[in-house]
C-alpha atoms as a PDB file:
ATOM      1  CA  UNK A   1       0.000   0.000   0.000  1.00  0.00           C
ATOM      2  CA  UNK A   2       1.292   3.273  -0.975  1.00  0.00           C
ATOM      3  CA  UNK A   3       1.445   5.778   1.976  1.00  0.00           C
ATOM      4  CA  UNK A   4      -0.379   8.846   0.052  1.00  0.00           C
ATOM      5  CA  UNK A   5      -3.161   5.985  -0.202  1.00  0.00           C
ATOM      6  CA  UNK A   6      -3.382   5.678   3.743  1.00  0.00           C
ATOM      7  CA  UNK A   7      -4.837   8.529   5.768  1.00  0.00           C
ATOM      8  CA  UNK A   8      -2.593  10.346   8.465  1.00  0.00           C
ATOM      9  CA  UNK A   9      -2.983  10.894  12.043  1.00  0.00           C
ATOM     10  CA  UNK A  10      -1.702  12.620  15.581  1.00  0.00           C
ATOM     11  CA  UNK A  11      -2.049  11.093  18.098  1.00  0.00           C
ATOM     12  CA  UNK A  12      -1.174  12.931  21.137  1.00  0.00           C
ATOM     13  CA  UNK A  13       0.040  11.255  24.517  1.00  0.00           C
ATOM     14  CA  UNK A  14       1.708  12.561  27.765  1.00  0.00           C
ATOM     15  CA  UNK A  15       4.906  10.917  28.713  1.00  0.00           C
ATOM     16  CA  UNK A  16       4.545  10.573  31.866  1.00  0.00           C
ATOM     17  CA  UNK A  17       1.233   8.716  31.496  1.00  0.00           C
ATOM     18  CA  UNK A  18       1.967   6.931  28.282  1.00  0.00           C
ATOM     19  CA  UNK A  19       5.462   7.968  26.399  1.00  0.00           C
ATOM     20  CA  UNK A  20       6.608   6.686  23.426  1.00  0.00           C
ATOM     21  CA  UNK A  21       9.541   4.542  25.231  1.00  0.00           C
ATOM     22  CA  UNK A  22       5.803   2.374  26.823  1.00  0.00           C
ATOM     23  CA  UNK A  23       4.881   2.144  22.958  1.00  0.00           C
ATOM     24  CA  UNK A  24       8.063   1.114  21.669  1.00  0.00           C
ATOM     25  CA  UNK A  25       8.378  -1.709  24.478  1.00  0.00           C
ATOM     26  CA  UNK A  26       4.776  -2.956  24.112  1.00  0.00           C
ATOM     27  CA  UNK A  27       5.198  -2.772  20.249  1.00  0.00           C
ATOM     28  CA  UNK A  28       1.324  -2.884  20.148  1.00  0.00           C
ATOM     29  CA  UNK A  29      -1.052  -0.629  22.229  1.00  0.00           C
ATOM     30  CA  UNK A  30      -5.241  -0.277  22.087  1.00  0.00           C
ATOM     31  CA  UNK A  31      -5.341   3.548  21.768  1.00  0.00           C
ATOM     32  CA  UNK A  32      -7.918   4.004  25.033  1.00  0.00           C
ATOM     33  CA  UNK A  33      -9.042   6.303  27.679  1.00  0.00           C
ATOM     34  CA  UNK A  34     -10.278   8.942  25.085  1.00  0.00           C
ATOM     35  CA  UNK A  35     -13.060  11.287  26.232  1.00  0.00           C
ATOM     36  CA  UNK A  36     -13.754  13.509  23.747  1.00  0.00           C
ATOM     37  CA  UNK A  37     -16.798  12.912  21.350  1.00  0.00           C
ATOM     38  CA  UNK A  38     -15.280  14.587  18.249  1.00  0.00           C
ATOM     39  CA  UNK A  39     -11.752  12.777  19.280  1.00  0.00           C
ATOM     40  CA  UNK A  40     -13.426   9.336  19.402  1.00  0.00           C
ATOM     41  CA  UNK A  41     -15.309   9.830  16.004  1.00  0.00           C
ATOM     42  CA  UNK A  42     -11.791   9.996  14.314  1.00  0.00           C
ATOM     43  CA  UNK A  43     -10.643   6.998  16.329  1.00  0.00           C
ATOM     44  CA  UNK A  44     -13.874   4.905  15.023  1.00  0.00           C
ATOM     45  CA  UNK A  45     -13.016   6.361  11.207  1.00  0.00           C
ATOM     46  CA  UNK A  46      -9.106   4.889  11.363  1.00  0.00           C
ATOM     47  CA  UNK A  47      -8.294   2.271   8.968  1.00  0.00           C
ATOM     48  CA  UNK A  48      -6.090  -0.168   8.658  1.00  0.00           C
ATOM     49  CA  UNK A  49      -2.861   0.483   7.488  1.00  0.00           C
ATOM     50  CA  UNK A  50      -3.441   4.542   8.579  1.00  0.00           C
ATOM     51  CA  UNK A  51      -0.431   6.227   9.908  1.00  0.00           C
ATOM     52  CA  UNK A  52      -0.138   7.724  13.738  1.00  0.00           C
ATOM     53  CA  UNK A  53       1.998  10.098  14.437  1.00  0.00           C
ATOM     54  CA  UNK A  54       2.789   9.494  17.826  1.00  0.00           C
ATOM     55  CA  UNK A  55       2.764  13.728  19.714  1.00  0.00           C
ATOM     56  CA  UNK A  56       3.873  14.039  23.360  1.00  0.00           C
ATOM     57  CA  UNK A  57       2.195  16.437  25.183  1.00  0.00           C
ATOM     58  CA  UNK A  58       2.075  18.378  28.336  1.00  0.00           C
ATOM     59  CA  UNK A  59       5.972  18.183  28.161  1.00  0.00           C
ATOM     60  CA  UNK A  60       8.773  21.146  27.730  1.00  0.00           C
ATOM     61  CA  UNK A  61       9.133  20.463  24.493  1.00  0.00           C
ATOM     62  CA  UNK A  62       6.217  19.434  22.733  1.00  0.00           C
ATOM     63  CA  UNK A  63       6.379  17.675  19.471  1.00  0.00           C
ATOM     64  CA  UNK A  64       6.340  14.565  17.795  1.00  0.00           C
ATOM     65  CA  UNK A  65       8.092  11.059  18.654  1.00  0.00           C
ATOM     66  CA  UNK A  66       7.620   8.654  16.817  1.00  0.00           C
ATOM     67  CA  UNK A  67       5.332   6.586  14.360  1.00  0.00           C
ATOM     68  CA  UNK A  68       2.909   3.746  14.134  1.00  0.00           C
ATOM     69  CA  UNK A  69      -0.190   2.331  12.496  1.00  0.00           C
ATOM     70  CA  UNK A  70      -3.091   1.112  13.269  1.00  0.00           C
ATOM     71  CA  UNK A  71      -3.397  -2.835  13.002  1.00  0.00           C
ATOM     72  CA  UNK A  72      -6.724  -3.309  14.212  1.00  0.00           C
ATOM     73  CA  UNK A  73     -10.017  -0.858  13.578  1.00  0.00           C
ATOM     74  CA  UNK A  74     -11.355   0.435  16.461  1.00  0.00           C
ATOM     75  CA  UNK A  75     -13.345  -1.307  19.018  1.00  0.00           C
ATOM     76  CA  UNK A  76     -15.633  -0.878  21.973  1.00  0.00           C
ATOM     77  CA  UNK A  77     -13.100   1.167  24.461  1.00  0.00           C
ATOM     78  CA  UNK A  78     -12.375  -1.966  27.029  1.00  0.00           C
ATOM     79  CA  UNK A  79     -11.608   0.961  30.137  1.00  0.00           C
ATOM     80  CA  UNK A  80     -15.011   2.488  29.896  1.00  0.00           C
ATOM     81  CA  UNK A  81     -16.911  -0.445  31.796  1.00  0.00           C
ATOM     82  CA  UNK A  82     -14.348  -0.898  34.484  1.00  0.00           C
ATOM     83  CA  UNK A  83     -15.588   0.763  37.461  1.00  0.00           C
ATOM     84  CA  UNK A  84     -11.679   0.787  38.664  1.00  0.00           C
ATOM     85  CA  UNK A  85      -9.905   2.330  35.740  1.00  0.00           C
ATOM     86  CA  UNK A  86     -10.289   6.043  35.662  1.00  0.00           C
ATOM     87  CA  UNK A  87     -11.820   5.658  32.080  1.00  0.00           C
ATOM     88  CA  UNK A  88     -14.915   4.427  33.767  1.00  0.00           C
ATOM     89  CA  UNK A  89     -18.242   5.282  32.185  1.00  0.00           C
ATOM     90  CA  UNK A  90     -21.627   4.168  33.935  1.00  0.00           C
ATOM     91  CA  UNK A  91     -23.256   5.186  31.189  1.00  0.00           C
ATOM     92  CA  UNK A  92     -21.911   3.178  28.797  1.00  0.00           C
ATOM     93  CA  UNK A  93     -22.880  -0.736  28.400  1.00  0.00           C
ATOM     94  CA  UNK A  94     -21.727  -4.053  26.245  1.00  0.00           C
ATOM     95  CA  UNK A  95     -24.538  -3.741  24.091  1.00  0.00           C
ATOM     96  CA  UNK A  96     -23.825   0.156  23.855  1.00  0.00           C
ATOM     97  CA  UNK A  97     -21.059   1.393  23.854  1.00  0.00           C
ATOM     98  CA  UNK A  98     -19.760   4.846  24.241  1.00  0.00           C
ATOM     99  CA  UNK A  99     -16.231   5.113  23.835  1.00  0.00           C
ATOM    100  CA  UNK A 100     -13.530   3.365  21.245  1.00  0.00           C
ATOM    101  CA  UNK A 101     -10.302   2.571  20.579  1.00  0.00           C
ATOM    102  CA  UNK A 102      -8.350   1.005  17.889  1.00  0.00           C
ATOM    103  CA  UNK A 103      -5.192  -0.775  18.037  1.00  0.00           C
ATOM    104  CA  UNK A 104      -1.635   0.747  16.828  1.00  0.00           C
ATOM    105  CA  UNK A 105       1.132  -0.694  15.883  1.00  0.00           C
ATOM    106  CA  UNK A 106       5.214   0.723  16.835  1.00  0.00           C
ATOM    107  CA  UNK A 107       6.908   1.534  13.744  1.00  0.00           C
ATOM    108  CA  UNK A 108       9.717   3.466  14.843  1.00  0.00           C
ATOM    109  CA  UNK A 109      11.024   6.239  17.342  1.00  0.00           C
ATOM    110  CA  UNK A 110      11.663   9.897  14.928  1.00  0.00           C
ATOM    111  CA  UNK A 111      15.734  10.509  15.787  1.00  0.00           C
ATOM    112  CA  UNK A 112      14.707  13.934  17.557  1.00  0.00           C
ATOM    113  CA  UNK A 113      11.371  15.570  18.648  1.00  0.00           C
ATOM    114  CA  UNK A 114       9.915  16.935  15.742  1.00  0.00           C
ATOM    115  CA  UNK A 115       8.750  20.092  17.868  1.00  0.00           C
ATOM    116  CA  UNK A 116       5.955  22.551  17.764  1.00  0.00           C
ATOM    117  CA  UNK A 117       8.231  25.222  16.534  1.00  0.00           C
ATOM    118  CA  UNK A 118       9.729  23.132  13.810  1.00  0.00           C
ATOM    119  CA  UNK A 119       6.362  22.258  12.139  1.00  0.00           C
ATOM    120  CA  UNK A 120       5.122  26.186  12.414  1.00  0.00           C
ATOM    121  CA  UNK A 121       8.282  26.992  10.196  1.00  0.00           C
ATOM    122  CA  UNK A 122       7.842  24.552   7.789  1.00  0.00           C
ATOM    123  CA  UNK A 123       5.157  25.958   4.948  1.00  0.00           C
ATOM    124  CA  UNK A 124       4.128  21.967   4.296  1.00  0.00           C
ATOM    125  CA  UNK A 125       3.054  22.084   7.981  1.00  0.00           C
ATOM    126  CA  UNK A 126       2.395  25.259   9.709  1.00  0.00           C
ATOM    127  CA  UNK A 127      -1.653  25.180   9.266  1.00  0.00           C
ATOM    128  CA  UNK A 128      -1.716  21.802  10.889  1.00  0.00           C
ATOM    129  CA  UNK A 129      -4.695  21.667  13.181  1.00  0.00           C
ATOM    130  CA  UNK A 130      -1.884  20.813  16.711  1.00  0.00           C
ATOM    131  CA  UNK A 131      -0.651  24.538  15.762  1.00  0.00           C
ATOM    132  CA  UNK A 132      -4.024  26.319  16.085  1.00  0.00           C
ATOM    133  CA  UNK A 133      -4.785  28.230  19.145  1.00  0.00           C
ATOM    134  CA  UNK A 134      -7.321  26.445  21.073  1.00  0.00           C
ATOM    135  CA  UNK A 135      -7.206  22.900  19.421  1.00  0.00           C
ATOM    136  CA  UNK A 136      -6.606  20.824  22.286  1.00  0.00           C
ATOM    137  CA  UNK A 137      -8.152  17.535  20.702  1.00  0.00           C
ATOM    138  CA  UNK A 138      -5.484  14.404  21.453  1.00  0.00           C
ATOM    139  CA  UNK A 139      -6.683  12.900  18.218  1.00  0.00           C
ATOM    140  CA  UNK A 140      -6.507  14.899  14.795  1.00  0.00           C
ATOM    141  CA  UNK A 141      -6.238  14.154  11.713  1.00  0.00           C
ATOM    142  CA  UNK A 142      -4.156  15.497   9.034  1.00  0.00           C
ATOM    143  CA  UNK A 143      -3.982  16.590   5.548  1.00  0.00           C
ATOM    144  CA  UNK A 144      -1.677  13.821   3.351  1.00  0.00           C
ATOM    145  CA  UNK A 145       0.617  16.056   2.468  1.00  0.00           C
ATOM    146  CA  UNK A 146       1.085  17.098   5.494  1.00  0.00           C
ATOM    147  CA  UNK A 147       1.547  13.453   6.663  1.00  0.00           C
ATOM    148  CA  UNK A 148       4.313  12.404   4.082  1.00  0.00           C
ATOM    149  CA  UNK A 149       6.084  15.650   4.518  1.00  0.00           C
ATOM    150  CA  UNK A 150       6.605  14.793   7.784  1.00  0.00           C
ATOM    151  CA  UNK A 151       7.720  11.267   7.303  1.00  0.00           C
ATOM    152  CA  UNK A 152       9.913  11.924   4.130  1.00  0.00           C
ATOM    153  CA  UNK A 153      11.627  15.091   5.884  1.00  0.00           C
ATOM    154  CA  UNK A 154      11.908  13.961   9.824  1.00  0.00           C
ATOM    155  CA  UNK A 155      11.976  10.117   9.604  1.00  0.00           C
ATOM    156  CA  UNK A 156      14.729   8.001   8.865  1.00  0.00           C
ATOM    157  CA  UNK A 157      14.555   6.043   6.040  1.00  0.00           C
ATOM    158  CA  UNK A 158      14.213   2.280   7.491  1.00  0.00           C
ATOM    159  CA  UNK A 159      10.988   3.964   8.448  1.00  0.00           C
ATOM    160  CA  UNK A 160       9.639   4.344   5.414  1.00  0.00           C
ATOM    161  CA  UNK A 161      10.830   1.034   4.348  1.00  0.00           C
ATOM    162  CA  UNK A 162       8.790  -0.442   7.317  1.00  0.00           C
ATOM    163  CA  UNK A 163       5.830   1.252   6.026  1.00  0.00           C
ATOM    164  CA  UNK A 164       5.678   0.671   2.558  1.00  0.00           C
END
């Protein structure tokens, strides 16, 4: 599959709760604990085979770590009906469920953080929805070009071999 045939995505994490180091040791991760309705709409619309740009967060230097894709479509969000996790949703049942979460796979760690201020001088990236004042989603999607800019320019090229 050709990557300007996939869609593109950011997903954004804080380290300290989930860094990219977790991802890269778990290889595999179900993308949960989401609790925003717009945010979980995009996580029930990735595909297979969609790139995730993995975005740290809440961090002194804010920017992008690494890359994956999603493996599995999105499912029911397992945390939601756990009355222990702090995901927990009483409103939400089995038979209807609230909250989802696909499954994404570890590609690869980017050799730096590609940070906020990087993407804001670059013209191929600087209207990217993370930049925007107020845009505080932890899922967003972006435009393709933005996508393989950022993988052609920032990533190192066994990446791109591994997703070809």
């Amino acid at each position: 599959m050709q990557i300007l045939s996939r869609k593109f995505w950011l997903l954004k994490t804080e380290p300290y709760s989930y860094s990219i180091h977790d991802f890269a040791r778990e290889g595999i991760t179900c993308w949960e604990g989401v609790r925003n309705y717009q945010a979980r709409n995009f996580l029930k619309t990735m595909k297979c085979g969609d790139i995730a740009f993995i975005y740290h967060s809440s961090t002194s230097i804010p920017g992008i770590v690494g890359v994956g894709y999603v493996s599995s479509e999105a499912i029911p969000d397992p945390t939601q009906f756990k009355p222990e996790s702090p995901f927990y949703d009483k409103k939400a049942r089995i038979e209807a469920p609230r909250w989802w979460a696909p499954q994404i796979k570890f590609i690869g760690n980017s050799s730096d953080v590609i940070t906020r201020k990087m993407l804001s001088l670059s013209a191929q990236t600087s209207s990217m929805r993370v930049l925007q004042k107020g845009n505080r989603l932890s899922v967003l999607p972006l435009e393709n070009s933005e996508g393989a800019f950022i993988l052609s320019n920032w990533f190192e090229k066994s990446i791109l071999e591994k997703i070809s």
